[in-house]
PDB file of N, CA and C in Angstrom:
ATOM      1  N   UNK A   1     211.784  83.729 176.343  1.00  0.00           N
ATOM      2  CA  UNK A   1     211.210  84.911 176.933  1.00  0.00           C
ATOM      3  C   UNK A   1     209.880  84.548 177.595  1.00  0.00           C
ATOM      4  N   UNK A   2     209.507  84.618 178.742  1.00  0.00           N
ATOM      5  CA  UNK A   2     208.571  84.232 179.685  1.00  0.00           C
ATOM      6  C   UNK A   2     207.021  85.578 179.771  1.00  0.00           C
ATOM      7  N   UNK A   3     206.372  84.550 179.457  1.00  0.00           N
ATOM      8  CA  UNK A   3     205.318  85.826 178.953  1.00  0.00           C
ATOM      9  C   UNK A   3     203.917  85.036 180.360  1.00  0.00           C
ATOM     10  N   UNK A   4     203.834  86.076 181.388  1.00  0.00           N
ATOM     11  CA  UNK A   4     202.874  86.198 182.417  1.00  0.00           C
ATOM     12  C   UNK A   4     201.633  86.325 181.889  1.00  0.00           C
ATOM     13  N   UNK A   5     200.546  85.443 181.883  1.00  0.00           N
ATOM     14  CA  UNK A   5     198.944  86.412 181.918  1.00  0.00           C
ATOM     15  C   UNK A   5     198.341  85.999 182.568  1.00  0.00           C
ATOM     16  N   UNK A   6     197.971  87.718 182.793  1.00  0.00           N
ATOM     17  CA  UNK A   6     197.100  87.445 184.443  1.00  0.00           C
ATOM     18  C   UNK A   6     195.214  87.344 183.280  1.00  0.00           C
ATOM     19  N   UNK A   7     194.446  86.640 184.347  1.00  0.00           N
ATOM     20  CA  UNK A   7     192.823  86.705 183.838  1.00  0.00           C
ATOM     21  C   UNK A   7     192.768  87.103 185.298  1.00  0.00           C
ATOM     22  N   UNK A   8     191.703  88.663 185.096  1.00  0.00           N
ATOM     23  CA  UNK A   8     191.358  89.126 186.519  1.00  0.00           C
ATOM     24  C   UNK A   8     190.178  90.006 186.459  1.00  0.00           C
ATOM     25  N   UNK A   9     189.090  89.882 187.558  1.00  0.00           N
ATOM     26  CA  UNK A   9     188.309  90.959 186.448  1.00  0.00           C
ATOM     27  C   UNK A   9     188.373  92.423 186.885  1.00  0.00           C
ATOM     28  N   UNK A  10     187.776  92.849 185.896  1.00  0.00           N
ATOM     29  CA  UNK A  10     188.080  94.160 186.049  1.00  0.00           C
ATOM     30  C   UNK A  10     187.481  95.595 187.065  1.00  0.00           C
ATOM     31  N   UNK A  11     188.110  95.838 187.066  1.00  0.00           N
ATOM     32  CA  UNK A  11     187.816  97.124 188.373  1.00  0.00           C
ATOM     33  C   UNK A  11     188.804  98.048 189.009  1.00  0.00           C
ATOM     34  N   UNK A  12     190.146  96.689 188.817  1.00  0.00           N
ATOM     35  CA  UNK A  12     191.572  97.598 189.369  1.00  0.00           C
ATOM     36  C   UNK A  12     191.917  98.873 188.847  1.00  0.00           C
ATOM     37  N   UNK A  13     192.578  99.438 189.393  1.00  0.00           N
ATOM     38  CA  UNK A  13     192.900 100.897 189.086  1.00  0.00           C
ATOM     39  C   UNK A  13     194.185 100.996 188.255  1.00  0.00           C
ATOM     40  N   UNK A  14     194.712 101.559 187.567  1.00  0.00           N
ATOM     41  CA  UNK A  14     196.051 101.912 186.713  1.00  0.00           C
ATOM     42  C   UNK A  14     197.216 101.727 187.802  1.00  0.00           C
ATOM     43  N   UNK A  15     196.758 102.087 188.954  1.00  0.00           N
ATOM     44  CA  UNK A  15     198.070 101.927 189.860  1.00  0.00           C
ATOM     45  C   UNK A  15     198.029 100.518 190.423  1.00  0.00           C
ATOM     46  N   UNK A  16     197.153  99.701 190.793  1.00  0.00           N
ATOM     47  CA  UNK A  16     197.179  98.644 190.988  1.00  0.00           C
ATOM     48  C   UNK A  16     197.484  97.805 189.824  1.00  0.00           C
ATOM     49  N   UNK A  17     197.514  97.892 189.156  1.00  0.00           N
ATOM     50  CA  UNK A  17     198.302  97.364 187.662  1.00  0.00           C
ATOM     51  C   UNK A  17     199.679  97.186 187.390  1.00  0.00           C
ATOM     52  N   UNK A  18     199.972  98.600 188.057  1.00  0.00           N
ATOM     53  CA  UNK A  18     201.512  99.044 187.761  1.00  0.00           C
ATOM     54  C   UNK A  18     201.903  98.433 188.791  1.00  0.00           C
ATOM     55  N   UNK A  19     201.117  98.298 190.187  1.00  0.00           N
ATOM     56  CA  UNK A  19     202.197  97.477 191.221  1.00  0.00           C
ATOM     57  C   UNK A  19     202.107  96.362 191.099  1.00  0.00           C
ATOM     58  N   UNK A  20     201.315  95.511 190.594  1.00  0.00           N
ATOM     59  CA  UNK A  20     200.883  93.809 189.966  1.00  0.00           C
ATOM     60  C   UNK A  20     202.497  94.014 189.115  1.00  0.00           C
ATOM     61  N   UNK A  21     202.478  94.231 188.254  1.00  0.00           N
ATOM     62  CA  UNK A  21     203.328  94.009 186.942  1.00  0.00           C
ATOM     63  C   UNK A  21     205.291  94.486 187.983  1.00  0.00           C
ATOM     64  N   UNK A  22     205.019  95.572 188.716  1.00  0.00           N
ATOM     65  CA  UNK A  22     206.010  95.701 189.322  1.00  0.00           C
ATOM     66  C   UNK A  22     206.732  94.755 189.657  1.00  0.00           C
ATOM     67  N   UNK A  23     205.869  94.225 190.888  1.00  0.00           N
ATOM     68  CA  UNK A  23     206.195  93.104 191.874  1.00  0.00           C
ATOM     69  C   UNK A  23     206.089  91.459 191.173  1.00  0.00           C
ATOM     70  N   UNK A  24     205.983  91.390 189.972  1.00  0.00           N
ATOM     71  CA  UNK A  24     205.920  90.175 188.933  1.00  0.00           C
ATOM     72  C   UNK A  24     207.050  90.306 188.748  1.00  0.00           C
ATOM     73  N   UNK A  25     207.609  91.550 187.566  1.00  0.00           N
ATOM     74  CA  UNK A  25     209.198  91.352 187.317  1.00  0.00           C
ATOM     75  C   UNK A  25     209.904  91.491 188.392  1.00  0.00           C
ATOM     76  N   UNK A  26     209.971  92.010 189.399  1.00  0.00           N
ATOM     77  CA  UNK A  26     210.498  92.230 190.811  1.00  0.00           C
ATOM     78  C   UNK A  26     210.705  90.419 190.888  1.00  0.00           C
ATOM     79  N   UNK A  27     209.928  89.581 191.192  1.00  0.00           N
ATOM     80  CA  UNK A  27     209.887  87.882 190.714  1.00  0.00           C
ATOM     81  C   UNK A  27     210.817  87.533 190.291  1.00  0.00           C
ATOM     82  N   UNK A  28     210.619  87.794 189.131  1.00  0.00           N
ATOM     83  CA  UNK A  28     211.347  86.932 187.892  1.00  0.00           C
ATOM     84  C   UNK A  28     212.546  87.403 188.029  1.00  0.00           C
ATOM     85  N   UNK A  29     213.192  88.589 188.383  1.00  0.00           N
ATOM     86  CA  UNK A  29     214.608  89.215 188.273  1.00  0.00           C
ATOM     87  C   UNK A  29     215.053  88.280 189.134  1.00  0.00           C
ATOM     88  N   UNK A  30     214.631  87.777 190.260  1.00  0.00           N
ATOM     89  CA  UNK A  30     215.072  86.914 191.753  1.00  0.00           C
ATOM     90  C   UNK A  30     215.550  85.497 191.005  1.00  0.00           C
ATOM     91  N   UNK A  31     214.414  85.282 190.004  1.00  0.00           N
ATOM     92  CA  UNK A  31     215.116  84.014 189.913  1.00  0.00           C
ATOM     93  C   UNK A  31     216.011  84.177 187.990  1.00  0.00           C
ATOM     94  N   UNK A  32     216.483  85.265 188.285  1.00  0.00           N
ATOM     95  CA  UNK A  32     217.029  85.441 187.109  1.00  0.00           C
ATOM     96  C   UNK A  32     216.962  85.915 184.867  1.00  0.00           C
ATOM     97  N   UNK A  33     215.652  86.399 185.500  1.00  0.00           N
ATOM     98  CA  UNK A  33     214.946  86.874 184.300  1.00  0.00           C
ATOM     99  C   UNK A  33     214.977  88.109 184.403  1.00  0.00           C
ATOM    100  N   UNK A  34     215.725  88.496 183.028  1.00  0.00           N
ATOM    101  CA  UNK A  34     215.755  90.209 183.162  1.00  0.00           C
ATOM    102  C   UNK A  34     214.374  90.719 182.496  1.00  0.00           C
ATOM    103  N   UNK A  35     214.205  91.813 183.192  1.00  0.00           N
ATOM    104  CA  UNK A  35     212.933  92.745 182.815  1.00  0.00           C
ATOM    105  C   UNK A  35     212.931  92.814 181.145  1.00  0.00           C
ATOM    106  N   UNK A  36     213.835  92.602 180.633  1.00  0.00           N
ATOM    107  CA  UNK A  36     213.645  92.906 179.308  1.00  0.00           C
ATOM    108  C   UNK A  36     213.400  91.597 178.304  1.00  0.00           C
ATOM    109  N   UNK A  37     213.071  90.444 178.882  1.00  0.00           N
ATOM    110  CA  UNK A  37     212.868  89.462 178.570  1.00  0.00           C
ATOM    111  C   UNK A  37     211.626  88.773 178.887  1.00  0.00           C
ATOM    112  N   UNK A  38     210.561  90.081 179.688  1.00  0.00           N
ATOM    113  CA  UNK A  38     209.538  89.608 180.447  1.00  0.00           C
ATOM    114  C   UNK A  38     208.114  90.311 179.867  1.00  0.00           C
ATOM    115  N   UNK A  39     207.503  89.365 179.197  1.00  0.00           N
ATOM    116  CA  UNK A  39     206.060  90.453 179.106  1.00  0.00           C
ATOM    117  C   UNK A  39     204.844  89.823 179.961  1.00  0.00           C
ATOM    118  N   UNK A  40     204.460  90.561 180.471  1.00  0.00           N
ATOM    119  CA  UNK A  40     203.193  90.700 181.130  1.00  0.00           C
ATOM    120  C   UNK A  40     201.933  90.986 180.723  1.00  0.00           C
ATOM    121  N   UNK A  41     201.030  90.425 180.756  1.00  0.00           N
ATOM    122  CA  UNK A  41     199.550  90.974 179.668  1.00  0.00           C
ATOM    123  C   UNK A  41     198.298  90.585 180.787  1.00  0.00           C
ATOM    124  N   UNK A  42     197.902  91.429 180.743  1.00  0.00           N
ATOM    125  CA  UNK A  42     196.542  91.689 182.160  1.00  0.00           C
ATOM    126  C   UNK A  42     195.411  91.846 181.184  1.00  0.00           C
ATOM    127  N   UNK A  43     194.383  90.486 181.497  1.00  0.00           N
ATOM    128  CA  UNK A  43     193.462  90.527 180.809  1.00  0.00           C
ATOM    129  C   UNK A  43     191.944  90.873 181.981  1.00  0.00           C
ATOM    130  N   UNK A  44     191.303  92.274 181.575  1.00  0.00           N
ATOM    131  CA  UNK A  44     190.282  92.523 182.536  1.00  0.00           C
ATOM    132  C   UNK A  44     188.787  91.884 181.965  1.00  0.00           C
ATOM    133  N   UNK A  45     188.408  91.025 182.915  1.00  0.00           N
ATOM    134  CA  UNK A  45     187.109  90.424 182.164  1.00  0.00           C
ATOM    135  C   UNK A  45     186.151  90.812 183.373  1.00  0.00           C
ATOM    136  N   UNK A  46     185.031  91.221 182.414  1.00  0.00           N
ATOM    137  CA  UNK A  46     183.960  91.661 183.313  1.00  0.00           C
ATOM    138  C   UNK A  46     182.908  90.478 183.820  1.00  0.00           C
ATOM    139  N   UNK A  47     182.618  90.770 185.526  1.00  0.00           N
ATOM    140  CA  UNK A  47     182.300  89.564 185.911  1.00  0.00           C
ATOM    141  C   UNK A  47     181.347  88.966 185.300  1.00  0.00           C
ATOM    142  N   UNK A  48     180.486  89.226 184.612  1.00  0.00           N
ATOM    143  CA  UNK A  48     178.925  89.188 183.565  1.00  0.00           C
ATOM    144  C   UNK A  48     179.760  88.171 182.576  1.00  0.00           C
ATOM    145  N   UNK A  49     181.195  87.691 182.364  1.00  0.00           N
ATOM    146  CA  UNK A  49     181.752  86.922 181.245  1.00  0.00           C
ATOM    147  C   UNK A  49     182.503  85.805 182.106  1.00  0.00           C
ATOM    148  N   UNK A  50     182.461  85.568 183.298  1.00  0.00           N
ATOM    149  CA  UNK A  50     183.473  84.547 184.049  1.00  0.00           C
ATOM    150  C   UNK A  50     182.427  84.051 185.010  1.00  0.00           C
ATOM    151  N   UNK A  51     182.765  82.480 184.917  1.00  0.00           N
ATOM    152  CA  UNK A  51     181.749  81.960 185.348  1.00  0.00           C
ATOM    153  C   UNK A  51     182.248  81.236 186.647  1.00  0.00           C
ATOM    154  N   UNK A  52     181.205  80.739 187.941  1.00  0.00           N
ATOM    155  CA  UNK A  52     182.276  80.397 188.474  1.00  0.00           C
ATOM    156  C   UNK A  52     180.395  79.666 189.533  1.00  0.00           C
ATOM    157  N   UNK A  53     180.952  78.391 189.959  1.00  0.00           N
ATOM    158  CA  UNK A  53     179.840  77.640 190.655  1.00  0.00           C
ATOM    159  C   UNK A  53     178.420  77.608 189.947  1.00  0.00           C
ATOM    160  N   UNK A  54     178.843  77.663 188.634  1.00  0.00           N
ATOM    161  CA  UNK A  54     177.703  77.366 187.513  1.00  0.00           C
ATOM    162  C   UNK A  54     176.710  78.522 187.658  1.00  0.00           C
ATOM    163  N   UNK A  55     177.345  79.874 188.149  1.00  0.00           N
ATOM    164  CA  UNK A  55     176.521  81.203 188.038  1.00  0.00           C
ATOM    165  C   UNK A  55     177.644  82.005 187.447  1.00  0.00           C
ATOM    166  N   UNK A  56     177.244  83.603 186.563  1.00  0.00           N
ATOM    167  CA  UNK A  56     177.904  84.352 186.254  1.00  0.00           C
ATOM    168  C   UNK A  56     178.592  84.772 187.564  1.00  0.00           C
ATOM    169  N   UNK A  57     180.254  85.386 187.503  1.00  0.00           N
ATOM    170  CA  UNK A  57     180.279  85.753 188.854  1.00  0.00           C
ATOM    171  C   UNK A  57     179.440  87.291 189.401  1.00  0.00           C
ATOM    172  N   UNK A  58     179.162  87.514 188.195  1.00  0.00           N
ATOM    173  CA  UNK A  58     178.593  89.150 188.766  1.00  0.00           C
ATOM    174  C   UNK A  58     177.388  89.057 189.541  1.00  0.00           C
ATOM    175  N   UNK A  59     176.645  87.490 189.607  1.00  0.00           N
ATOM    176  CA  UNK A  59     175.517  87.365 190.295  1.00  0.00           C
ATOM    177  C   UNK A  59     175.984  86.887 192.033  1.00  0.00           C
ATOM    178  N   UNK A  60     177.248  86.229 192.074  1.00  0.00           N
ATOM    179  CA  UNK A  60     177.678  85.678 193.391  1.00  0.00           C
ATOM    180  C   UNK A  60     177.954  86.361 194.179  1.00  0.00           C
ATOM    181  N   UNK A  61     177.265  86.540 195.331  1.00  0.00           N
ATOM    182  CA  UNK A  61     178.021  87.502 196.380  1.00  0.00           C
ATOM    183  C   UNK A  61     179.450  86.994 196.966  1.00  0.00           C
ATOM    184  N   UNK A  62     179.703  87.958 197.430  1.00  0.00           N
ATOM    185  CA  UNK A  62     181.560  87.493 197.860  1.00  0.00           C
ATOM    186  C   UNK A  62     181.341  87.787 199.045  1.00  0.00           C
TER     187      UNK A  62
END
């Protein structure tokens, strides 16, 4: 059983969630994984905890 986790940070909305996770098993069905064999786990980390060019990212402009 094939278990997805996303690390993303957080801000997305409930519906952007639901279409992430949609279009994942939407994936996996293609190459033969049924939805019921698939878990998905969305981990929201706030940018103040993910680091990225040796600064927090919440300090990096994008």
């Amino acid at each position: 059983m094939p278990v997805v986790r996303i690390e993303m940070w957080e801000g997305r909305t409930e519906k952007q969630k639901e279409k992430l996770i949609k279009n994942i098993t939407k994936i996996f069905e293609e190459i033969g994984v049924k939805p019921d064999h698939l878990t998905i786990i969305i981990h929201d980390i706030p940018k103040s905890n993910w680091g990225m060019r040796g600064e927090q990212a919440s300090k990096i402009s994008h």
